[in-house]
N, C-alpha and C. Protein backbone atom coordinates (compact mmCIF):
# COMPACT_ATOMS: atom_id res chain seq x y z
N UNK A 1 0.83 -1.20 0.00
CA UNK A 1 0.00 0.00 0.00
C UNK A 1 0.87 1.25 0.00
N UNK A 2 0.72 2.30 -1.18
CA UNK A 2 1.82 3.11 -0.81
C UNK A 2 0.54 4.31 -0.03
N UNK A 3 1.95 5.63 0.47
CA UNK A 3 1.41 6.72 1.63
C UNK A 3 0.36 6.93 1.14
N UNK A 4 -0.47 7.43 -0.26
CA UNK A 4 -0.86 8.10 -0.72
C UNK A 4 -2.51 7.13 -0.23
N UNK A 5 -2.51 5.73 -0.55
CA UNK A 5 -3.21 4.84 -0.54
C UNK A 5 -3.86 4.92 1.35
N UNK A 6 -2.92 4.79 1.94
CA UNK A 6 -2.87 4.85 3.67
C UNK A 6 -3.28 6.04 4.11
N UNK A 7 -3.14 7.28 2.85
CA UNK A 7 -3.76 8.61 3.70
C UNK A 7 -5.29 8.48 3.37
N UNK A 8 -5.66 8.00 2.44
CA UNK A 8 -6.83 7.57 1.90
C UNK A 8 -7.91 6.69 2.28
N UNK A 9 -6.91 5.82 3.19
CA UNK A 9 -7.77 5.11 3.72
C UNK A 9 -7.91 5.59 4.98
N UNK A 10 -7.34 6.52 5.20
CA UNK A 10 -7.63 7.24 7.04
C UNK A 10 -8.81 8.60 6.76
N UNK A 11 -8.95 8.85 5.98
CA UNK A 11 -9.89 9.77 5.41
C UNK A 11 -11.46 9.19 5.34
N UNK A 12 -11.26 8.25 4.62
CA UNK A 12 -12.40 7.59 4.39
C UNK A 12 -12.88 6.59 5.65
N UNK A 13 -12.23 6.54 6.89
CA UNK A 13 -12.64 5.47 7.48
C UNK A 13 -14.09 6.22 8.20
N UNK A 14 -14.91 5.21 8.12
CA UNK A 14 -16.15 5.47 8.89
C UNK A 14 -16.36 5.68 10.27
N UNK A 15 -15.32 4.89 11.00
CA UNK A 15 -15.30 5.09 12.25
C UNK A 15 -14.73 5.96 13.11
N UNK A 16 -14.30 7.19 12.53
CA UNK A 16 -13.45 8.14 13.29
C UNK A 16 -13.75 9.15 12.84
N UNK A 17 -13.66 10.38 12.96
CA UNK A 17 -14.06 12.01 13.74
C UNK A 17 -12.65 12.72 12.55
N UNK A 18 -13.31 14.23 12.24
CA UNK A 18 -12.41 14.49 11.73
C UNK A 18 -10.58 14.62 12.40
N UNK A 19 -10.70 15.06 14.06
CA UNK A 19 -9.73 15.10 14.60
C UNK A 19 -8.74 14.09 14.64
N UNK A 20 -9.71 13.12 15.09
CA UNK A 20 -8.93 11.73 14.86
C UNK A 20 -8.14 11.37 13.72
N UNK A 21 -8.98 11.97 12.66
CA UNK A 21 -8.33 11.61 11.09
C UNK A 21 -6.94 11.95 11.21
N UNK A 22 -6.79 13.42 11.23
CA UNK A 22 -6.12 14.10 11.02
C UNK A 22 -4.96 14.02 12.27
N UNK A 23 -5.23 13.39 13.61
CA UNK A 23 -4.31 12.95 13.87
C UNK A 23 -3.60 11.24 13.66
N UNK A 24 -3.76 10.71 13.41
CA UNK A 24 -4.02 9.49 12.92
C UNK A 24 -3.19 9.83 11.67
N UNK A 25 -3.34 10.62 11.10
CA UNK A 25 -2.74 11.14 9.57
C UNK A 25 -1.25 11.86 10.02
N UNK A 26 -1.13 12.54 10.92
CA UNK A 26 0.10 13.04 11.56
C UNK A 26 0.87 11.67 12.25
N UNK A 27 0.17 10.39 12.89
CA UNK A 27 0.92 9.46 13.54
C UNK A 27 1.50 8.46 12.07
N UNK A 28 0.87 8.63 11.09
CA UNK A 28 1.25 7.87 9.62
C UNK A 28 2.53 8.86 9.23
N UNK A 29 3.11 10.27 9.42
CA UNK A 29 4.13 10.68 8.49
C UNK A 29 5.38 11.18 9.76
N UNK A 30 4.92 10.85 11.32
CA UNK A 30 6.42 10.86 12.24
C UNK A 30 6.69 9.30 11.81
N UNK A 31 5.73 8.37 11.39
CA UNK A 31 6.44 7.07 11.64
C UNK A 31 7.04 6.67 10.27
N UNK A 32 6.33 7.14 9.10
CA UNK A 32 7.31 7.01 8.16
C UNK A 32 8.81 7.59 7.88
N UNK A 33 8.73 9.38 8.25
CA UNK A 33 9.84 9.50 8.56
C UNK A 33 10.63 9.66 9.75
N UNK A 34 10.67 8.39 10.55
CA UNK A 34 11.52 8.13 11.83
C UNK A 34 11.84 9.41 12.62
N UNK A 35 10.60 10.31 13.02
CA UNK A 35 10.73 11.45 13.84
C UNK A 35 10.21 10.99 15.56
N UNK A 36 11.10 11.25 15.84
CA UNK A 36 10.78 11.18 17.41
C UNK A 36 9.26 12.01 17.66
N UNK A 37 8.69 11.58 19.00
CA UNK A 37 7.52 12.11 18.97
C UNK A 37 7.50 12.80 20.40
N UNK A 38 8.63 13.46 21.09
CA UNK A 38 9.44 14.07 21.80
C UNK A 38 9.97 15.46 21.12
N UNK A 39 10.18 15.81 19.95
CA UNK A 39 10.41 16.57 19.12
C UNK A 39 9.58 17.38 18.38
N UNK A 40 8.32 17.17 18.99
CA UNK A 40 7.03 18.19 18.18
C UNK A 40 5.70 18.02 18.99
N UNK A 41 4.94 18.76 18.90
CA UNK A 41 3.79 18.97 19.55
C UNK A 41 2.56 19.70 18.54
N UNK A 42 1.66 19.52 19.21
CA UNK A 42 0.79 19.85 18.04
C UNK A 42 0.04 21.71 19.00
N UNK A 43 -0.19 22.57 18.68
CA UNK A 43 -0.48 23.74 19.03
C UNK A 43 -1.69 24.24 18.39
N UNK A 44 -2.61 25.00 19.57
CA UNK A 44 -4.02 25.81 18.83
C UNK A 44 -4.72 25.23 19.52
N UNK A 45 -5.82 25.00 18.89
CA UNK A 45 -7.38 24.66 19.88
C UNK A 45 -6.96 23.03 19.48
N UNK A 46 -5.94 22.12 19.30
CA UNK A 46 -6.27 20.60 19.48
C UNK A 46 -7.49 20.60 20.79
N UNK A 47 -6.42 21.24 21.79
CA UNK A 47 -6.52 20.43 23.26
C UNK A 47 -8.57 20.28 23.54
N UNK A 48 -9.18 20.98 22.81
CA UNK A 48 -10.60 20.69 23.15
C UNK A 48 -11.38 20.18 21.84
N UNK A 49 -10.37 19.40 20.96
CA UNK A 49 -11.15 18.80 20.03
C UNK A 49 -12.29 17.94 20.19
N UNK A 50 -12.75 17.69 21.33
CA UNK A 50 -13.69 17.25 22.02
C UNK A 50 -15.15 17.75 22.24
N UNK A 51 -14.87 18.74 22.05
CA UNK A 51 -15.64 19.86 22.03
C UNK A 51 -16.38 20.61 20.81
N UNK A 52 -15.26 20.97 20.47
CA UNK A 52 -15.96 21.74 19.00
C UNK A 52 -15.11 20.96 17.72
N UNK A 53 -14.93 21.58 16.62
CA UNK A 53 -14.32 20.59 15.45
C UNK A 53 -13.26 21.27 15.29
N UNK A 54 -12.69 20.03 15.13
CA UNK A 54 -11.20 21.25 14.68
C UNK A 54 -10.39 20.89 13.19
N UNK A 55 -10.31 21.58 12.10
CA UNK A 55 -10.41 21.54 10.67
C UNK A 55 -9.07 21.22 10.17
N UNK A 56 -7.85 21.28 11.45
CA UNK A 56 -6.65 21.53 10.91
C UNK A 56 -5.38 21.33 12.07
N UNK A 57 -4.50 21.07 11.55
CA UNK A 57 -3.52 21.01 12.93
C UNK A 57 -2.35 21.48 12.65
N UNK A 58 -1.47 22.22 13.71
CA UNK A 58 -0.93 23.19 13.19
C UNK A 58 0.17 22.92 14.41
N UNK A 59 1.09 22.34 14.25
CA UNK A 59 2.56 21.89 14.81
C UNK A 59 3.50 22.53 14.58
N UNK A 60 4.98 22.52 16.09
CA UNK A 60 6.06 22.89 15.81
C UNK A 60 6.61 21.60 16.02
N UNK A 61 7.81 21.61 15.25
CA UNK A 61 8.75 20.57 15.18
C UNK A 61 9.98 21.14 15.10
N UNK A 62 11.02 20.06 15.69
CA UNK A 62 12.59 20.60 15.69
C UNK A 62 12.80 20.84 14.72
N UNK A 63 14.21 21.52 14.34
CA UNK A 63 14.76 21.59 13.32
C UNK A 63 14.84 20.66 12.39
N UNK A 64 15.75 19.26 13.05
CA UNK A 64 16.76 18.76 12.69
C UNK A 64 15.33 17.32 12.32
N UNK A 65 14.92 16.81 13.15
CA UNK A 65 13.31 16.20 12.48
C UNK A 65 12.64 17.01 11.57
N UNK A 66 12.08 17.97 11.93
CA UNK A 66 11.55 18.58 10.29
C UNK A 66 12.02 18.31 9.20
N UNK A 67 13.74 18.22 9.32
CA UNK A 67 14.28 18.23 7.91
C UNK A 67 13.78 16.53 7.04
N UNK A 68 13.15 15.71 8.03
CA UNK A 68 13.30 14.54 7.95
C UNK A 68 11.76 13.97 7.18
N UNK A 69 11.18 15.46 7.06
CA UNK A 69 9.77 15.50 5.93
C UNK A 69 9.87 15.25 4.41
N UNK A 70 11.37 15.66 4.39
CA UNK A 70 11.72 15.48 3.17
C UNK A 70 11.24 14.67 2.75
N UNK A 71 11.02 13.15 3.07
CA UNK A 71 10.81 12.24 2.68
C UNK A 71 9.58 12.17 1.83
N UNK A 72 8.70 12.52 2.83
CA UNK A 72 6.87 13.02 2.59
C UNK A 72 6.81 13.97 1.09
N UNK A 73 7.64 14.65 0.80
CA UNK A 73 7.93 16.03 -0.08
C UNK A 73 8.71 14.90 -1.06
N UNK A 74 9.30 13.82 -1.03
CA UNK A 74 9.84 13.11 -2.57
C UNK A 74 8.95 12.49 -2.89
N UNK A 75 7.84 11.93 -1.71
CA UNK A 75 6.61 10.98 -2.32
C UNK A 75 6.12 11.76 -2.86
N UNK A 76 5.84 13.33 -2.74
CA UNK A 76 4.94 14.19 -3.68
C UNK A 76 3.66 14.14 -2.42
N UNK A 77 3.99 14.12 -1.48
CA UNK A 77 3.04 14.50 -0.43
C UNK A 77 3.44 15.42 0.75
N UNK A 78 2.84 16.58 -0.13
CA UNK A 78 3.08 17.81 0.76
C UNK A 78 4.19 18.78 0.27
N UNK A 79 4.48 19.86 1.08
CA UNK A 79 5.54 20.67 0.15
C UNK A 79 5.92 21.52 1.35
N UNK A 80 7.46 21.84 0.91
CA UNK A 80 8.18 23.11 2.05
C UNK A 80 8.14 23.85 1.07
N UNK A 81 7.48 25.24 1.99
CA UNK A 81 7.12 26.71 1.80
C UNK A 81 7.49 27.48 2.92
N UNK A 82 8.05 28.84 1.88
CA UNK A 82 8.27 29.31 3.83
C UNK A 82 6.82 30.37 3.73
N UNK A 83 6.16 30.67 5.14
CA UNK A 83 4.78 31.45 5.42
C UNK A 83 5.25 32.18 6.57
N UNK A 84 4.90 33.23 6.38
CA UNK A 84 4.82 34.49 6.94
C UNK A 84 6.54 34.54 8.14
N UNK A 85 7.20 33.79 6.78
CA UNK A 85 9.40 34.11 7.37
C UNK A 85 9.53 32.75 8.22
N UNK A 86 8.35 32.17 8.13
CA UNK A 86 8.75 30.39 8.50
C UNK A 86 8.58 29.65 7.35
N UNK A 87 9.64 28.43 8.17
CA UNK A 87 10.30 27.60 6.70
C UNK A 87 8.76 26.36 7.51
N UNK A 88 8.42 25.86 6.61
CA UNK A 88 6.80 25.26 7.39
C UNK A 88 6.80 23.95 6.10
N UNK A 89 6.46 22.61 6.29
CA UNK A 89 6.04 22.08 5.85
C UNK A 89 4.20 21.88 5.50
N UNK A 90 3.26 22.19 4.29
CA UNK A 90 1.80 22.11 4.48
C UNK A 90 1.34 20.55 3.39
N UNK A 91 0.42 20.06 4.65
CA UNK A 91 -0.23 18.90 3.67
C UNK A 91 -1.56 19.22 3.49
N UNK A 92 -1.90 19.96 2.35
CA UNK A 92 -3.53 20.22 2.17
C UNK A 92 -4.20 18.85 1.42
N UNK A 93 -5.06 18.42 2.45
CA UNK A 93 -6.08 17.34 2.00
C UNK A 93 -7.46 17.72 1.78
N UNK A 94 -7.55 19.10 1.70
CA UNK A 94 -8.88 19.51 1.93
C UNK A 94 -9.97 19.03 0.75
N UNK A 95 -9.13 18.72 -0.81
CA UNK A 95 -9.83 18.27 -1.16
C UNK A 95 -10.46 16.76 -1.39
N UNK A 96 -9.23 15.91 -0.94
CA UNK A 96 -9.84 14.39 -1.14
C UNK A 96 -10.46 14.58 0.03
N UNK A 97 -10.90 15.07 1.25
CA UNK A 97 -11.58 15.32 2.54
C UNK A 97 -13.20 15.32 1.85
N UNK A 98 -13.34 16.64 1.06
CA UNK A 98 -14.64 17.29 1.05
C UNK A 98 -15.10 15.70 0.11
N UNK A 99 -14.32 15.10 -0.51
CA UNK A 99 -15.22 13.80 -1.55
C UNK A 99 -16.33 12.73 -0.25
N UNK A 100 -15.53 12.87 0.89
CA UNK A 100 -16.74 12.46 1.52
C UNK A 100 -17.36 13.07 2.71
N UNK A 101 -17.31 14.45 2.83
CA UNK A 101 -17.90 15.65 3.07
C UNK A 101 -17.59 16.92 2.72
N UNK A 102 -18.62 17.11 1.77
CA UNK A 102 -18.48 18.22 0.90
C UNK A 102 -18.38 19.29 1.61
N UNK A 103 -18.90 19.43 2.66
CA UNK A 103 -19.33 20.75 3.69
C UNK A 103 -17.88 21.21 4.35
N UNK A 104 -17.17 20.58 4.18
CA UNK A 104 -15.52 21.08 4.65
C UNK A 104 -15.15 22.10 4.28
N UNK A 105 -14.26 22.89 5.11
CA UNK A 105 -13.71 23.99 4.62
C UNK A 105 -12.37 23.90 4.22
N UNK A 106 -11.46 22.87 5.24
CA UNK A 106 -10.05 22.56 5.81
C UNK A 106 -10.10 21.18 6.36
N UNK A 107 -9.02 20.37 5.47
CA UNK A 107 -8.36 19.42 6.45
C UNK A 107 -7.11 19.52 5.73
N UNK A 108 -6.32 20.24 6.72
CA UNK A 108 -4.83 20.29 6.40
C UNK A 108 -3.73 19.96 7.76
N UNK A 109 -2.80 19.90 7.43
CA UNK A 109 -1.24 19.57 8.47
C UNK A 109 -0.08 21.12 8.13
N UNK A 110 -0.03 21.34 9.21
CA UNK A 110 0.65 22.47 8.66
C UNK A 110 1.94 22.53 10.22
N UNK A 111 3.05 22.24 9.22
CA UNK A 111 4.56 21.40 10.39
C UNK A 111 5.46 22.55 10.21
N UNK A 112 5.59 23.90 10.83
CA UNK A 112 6.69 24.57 11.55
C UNK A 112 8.23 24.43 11.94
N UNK A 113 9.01 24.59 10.79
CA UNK A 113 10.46 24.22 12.10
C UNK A 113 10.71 25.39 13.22
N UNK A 114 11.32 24.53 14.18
CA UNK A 114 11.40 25.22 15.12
C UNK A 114 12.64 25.15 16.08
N UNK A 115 13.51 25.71 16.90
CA UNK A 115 14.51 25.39 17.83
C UNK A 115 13.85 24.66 18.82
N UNK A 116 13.66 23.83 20.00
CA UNK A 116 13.12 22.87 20.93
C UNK A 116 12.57 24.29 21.67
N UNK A 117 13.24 25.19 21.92
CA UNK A 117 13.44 26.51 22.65
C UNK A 117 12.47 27.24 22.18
N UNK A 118 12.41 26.93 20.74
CA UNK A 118 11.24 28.35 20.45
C UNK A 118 9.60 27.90 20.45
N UNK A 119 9.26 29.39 20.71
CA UNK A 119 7.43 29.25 20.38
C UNK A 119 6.78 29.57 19.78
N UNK A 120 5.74 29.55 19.76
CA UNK A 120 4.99 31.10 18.81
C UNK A 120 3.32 31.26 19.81
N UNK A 121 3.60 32.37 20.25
CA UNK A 121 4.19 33.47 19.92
C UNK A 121 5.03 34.19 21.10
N UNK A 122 5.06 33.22 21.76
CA UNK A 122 6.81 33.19 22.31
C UNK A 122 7.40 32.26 22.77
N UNK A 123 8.38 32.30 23.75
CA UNK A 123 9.10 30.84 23.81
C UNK A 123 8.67 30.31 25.35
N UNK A 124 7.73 31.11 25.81
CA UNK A 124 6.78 30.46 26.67
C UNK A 124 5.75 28.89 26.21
N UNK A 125 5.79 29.20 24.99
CA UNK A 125 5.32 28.11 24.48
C UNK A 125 5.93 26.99 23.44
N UNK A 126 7.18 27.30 23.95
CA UNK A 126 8.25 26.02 23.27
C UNK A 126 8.28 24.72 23.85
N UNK A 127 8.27 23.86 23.08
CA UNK A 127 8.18 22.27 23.57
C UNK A 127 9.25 22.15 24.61
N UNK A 128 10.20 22.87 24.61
CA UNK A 128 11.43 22.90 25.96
C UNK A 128 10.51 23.44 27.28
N UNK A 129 10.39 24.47 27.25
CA UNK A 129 9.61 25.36 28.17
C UNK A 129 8.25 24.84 28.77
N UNK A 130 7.13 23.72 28.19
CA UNK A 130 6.46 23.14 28.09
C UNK A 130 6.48 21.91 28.75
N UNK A 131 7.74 21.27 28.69
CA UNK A 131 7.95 20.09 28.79
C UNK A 131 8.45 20.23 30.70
N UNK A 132 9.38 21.14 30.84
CA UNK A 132 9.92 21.63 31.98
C UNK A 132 8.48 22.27 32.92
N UNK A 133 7.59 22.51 32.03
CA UNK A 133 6.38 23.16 33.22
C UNK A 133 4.97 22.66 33.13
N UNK A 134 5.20 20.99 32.86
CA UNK A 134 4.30 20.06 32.69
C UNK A 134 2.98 21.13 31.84
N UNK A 135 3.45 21.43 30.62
CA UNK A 135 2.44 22.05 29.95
C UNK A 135 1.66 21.39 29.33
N UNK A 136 2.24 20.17 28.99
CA UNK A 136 1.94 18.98 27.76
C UNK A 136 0.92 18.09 28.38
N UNK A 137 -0.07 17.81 27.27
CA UNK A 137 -0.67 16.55 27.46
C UNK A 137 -0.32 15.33 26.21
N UNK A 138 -0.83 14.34 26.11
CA UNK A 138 -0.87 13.29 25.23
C UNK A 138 -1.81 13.17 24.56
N UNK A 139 -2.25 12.77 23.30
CA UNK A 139 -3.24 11.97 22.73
C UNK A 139 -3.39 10.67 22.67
N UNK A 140 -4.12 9.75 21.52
CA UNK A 140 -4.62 8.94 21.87
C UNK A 140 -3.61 7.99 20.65
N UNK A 141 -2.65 8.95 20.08
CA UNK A 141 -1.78 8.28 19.04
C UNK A 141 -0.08 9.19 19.74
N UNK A 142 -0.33 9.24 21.10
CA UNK A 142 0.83 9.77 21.86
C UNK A 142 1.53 11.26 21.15
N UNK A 143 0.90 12.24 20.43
CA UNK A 143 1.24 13.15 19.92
C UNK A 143 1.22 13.84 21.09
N UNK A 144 2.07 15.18 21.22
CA UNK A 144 2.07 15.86 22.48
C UNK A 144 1.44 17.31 21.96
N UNK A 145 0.41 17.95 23.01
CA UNK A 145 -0.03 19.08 22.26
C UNK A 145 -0.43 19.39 23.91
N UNK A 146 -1.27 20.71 23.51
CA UNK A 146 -1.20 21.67 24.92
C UNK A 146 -2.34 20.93 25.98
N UNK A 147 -1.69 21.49 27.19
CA UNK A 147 -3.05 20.87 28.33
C UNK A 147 -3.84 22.47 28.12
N UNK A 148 -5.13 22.34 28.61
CA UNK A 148 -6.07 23.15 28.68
C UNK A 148 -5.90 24.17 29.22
N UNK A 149 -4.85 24.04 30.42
CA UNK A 149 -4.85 25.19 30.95
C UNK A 149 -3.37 26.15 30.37
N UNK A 150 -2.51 25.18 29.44
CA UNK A 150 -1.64 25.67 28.67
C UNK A 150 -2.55 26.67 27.34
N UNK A 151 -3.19 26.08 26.95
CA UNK A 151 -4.28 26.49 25.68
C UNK A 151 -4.79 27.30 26.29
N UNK A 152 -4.99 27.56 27.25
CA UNK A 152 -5.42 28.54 27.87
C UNK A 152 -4.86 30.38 27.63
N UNK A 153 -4.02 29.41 28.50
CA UNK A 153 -2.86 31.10 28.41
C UNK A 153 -2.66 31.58 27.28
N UNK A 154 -2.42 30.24 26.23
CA UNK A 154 -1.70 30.89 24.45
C UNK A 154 -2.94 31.74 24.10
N UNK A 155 -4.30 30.95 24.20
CA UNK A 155 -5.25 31.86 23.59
C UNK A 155 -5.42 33.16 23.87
N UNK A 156 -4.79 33.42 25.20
CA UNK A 156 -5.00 34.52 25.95
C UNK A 156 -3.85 35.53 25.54
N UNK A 157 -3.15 34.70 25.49
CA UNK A 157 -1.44 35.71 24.94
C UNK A 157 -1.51 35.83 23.45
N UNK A 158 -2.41 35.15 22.54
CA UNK A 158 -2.39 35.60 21.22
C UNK A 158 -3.57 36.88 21.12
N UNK A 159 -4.67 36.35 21.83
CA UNK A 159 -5.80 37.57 22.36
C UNK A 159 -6.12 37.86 20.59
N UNK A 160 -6.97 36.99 19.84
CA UNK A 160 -7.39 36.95 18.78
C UNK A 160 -9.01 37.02 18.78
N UNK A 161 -9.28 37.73 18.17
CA UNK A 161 -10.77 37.49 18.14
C UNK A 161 -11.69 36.57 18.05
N UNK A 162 -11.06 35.25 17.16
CA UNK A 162 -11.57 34.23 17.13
C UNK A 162 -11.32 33.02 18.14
N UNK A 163 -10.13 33.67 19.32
CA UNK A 163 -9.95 32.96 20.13
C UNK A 163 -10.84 33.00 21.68
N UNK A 164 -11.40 34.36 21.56
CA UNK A 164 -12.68 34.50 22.61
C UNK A 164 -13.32 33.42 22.93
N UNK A 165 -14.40 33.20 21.99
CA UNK A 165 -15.10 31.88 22.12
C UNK A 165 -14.51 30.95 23.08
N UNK A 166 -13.29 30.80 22.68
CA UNK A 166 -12.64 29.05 22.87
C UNK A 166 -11.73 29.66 23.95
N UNK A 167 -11.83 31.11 24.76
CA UNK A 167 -11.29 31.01 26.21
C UNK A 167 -12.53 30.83 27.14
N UNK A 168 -13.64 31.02 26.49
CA UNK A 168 -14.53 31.13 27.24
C UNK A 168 -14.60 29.80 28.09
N UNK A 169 -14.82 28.92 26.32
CA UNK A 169 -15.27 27.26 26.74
C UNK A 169 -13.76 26.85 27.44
N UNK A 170 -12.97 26.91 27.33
CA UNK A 170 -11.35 26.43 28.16
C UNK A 170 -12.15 26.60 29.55
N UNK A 171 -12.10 28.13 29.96
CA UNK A 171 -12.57 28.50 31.49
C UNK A 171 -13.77 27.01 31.87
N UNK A 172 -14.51 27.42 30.71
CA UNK A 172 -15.87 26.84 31.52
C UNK A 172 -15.43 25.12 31.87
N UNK A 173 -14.74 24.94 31.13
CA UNK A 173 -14.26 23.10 31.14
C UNK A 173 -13.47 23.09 32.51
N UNK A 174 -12.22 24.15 32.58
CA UNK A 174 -11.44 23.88 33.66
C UNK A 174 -11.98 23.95 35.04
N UNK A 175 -13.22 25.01 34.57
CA UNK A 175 -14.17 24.99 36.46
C UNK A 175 -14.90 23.22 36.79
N UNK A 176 -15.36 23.25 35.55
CA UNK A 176 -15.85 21.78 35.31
C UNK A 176 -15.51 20.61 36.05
N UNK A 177 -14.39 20.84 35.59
CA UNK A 177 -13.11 19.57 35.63
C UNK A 177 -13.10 19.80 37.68
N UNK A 178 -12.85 21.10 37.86
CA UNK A 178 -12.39 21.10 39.15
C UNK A 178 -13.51 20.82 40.67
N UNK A 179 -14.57 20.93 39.73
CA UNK A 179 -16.40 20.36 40.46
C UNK A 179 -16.37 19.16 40.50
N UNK A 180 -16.11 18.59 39.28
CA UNK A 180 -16.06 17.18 39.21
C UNK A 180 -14.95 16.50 40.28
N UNK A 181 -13.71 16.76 40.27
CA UNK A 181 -12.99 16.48 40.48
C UNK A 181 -13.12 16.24 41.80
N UNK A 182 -13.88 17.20 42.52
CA UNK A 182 -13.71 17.08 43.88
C UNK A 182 -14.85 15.75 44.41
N UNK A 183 -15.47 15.87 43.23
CA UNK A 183 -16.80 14.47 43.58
C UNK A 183 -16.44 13.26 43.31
N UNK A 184 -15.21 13.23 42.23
CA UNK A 184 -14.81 11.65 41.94
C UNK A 184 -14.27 11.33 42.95
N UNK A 185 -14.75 10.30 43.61
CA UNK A 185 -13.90 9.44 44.49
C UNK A 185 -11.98 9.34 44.40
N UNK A 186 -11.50 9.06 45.70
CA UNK A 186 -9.94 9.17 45.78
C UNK A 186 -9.51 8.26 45.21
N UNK A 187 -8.28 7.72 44.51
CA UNK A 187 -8.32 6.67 43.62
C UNK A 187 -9.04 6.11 42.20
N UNK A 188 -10.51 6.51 42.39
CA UNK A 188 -11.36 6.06 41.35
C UNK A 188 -10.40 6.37 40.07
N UNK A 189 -10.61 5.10 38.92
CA UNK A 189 -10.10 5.11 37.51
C UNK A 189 -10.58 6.10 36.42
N UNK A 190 -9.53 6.94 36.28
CA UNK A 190 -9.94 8.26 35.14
C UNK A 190 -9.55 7.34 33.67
N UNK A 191 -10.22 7.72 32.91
CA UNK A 191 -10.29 7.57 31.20
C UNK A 191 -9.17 8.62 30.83
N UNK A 192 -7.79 7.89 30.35
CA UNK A 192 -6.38 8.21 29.71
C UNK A 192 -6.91 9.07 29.27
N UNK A 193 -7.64 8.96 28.27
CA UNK A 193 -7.26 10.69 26.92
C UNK A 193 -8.43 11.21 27.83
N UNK A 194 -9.65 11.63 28.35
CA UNK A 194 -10.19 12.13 28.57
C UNK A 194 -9.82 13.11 30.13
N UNK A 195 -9.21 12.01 31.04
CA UNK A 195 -9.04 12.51 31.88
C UNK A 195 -10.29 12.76 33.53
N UNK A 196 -11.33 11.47 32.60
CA UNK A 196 -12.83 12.25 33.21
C UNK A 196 -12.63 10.57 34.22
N UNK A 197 -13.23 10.59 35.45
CA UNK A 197 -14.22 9.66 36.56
C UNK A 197 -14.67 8.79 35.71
N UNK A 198 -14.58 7.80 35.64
CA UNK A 198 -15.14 6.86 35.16
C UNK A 198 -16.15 6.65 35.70
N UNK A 199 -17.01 6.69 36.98
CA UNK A 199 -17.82 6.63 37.85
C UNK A 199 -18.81 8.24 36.83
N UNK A 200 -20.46 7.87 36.48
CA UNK A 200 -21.01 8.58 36.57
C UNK A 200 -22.12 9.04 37.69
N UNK A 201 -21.82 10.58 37.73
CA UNK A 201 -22.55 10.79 39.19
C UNK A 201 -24.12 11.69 38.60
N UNK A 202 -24.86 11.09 39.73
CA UNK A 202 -26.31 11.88 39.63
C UNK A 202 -26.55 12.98 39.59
């Protein structure tokens, strides 16, 4: 089966969510090209893909792994461009996406090089800096991207208009989380990616 065939079939699968796709589609091109998964993180509203939809994913990666996309870029999947004075790898799938929902706007990968050190939009939010101030959470294909209350702050430090909304819902989840929290029993088993009581309460 070549990449092209494997991205195709992660697109089309019936049983998964666009997020999923699209990460699922990011765990298909660190493992083809032998990138550590210690070396990049995924950045933006991932962390509440749970929540609302999220169309696109938008990663920094080291230097010295980025260069290692190349690979992806000889299959003829995907291309280095530099955008707005970054050297950025983009995989636009948006259109084999819309063949089985037309209503799409975006499903793209869009891979950043970066120093371990740097951030955007500062180095408060570098996978170094991150890693040192337990910023990181995991997914469900071990990609590392922001905890909520990291997503938090960025939304707040980018202070975008379209990021309102999604400090609102951050706040409202993290009070959530901390109501709940105090009702789940001590010990009781939390759900890995979710993070939630397994125990439902009345």
């Amino acid at each position: 089966m070549t990449l092209n065939d494997e991205i195709n079939r992660i697109i089309n699968a019936a049983d998964a969510n666009k997020s999923n796709k699209l990460s699922d589609i990011l765990r298909l091109i660190v493992k083809k090209c032998n990138i550590s998964q210690t070396k990049y993180m995924i950045i933006g509203s991932y962390g509440i893909r749970h929540y609302r939809e999220i169309g696109d994913l938008d990663v920094i990666m080291e230097k010295t792994d980025w260069n290692k996309l190349l690979h992806m870029v000889d299959e003829g999947i995907g291309v280095f461009e530099t955008y707005n004075g970054q050297k950025r790898y983009f995989l636009d799938l948006t259109d084999e996406y819309k063949k089985m929902d037309p209503m799409a706007n975006d499903f793209s990968i869009e891979i950043f090089s970066k120093e371990l050190n740097e951030g955007y939009p500062n180095n408060k939010f570098s996978i170094e800096y991150l890693y040192e101030h337990n910023g990181l959470a995991r997914d469900e294909n071990n990609h590392q991207h922001f905890t909520r209350k990291t997503l938090l702050k960025w939304k707040k430090t980018t202070n975008r208009p379209k990021d309102v909304p999604d400090a609102k819902l951050i706040e409202r989840l993290i009070e959530k989380y901390k109501t709940h929290r105090k009702r789940c029993p001590k010990g009781h088993r939390r759900n890995a990616v979710t993070n939630k009581c397994k125990k439902k309460h009345k």
